[in-house]
Protein backbone atom coordinates (compact mmCIF):
# COMPACT_ATOMS: atom_id res chain seq x y z
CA UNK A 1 0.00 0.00 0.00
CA UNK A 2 1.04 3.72 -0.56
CA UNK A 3 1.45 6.02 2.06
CA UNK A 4 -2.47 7.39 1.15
CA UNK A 5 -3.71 4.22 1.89
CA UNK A 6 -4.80 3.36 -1.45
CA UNK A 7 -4.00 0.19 -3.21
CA UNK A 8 -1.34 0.21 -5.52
CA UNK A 9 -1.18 -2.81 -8.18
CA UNK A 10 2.03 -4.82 -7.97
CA UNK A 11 3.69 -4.04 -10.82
CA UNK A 12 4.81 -7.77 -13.10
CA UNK A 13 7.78 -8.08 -15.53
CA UNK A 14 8.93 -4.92 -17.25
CA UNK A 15 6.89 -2.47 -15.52
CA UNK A 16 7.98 0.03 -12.78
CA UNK A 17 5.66 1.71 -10.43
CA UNK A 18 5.59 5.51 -10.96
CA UNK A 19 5.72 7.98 -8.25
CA UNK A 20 3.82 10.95 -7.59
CA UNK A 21 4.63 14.06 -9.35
CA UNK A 22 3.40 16.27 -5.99
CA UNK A 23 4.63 14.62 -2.74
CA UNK A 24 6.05 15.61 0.71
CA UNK A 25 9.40 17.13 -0.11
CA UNK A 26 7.60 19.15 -2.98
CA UNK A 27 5.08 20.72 -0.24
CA UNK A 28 7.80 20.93 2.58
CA UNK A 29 10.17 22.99 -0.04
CA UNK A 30 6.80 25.29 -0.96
CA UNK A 31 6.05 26.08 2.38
CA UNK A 32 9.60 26.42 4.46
CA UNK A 33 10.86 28.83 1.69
CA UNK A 34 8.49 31.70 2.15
CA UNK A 35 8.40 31.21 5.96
CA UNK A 36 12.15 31.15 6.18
CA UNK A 37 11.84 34.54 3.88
CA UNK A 38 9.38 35.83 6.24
CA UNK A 39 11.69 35.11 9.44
CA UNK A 40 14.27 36.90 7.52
CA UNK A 41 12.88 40.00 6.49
CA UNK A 42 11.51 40.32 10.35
CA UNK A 43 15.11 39.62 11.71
CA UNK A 44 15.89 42.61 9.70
CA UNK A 45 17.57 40.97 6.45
CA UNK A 46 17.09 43.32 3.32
CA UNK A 47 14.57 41.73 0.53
CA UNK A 48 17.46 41.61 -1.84
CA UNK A 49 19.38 39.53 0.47
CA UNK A 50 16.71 37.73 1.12
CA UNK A 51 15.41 36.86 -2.19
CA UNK A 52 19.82 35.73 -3.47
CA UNK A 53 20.03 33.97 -0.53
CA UNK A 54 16.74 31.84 -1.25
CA UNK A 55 17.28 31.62 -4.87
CA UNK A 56 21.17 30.19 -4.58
CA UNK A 57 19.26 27.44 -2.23
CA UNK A 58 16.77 27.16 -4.49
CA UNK A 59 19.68 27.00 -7.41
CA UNK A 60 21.56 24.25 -5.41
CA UNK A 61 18.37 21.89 -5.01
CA UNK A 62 17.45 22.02 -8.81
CA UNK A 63 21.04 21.60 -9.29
CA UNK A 64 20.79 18.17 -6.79
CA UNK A 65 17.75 17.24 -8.72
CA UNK A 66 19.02 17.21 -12.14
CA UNK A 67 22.89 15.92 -11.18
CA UNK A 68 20.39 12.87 -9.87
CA UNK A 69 18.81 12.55 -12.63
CA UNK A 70 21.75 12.27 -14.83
CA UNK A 71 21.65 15.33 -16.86
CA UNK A 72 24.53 16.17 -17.61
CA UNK A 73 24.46 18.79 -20.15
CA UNK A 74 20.96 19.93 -18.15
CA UNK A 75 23.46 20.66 -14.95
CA UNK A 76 26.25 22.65 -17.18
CA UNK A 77 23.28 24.50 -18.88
CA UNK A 78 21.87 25.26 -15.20
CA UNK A 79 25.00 26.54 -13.88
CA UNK A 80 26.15 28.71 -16.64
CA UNK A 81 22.31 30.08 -16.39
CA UNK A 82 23.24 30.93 -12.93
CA UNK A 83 26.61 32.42 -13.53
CA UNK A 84 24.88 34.91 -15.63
CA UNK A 85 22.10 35.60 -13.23
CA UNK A 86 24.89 36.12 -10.68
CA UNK A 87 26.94 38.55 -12.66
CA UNK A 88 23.53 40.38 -13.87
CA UNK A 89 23.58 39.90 -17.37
């Protein structure tokens, strides 16, 4: 059984089970980054700061996500994207 208690089919020669698009570390990420922008900005952190601080994180897990996924050329294509963004061109 899945985690939402409903019945998944076991899955016979040459098929994989797929996995949801939406799940827990999708919601946790939505959430916890504009709270932890929120928490900043009342410490006193300037929105700018804020807003390059969360998108480097941000950078990093999409980074993580495609350097799992084996994309290679995807990752160099992602970091040169963010070199750019960093030098403000």
């Amino acid at each position: 059984m899945s985690i939402d208690s409903t019945p998944v089919p076991p899955s016979g020669a040459g098929q994989t089970d797929t996995t949801p698009r939406f799940g827990a570390p999708q919601a946790f990420t939505a959430v916890s980054f504009p709270v932890l922008g929120v928490a900043l900005h009342l410490t006193g952190m300037p929105v700018q700061d804020i807003f390059v601080l969360l998108g480097g994180c941000g950078a990093l897990g999409a980074a993580a996500v495609v350097a799992v996924a084996g994309g290679r050329r995807r990752l160099a294509g992602l970091a040169a994207a963010v070199l750019r963004a960093a030098a403000g061109k």
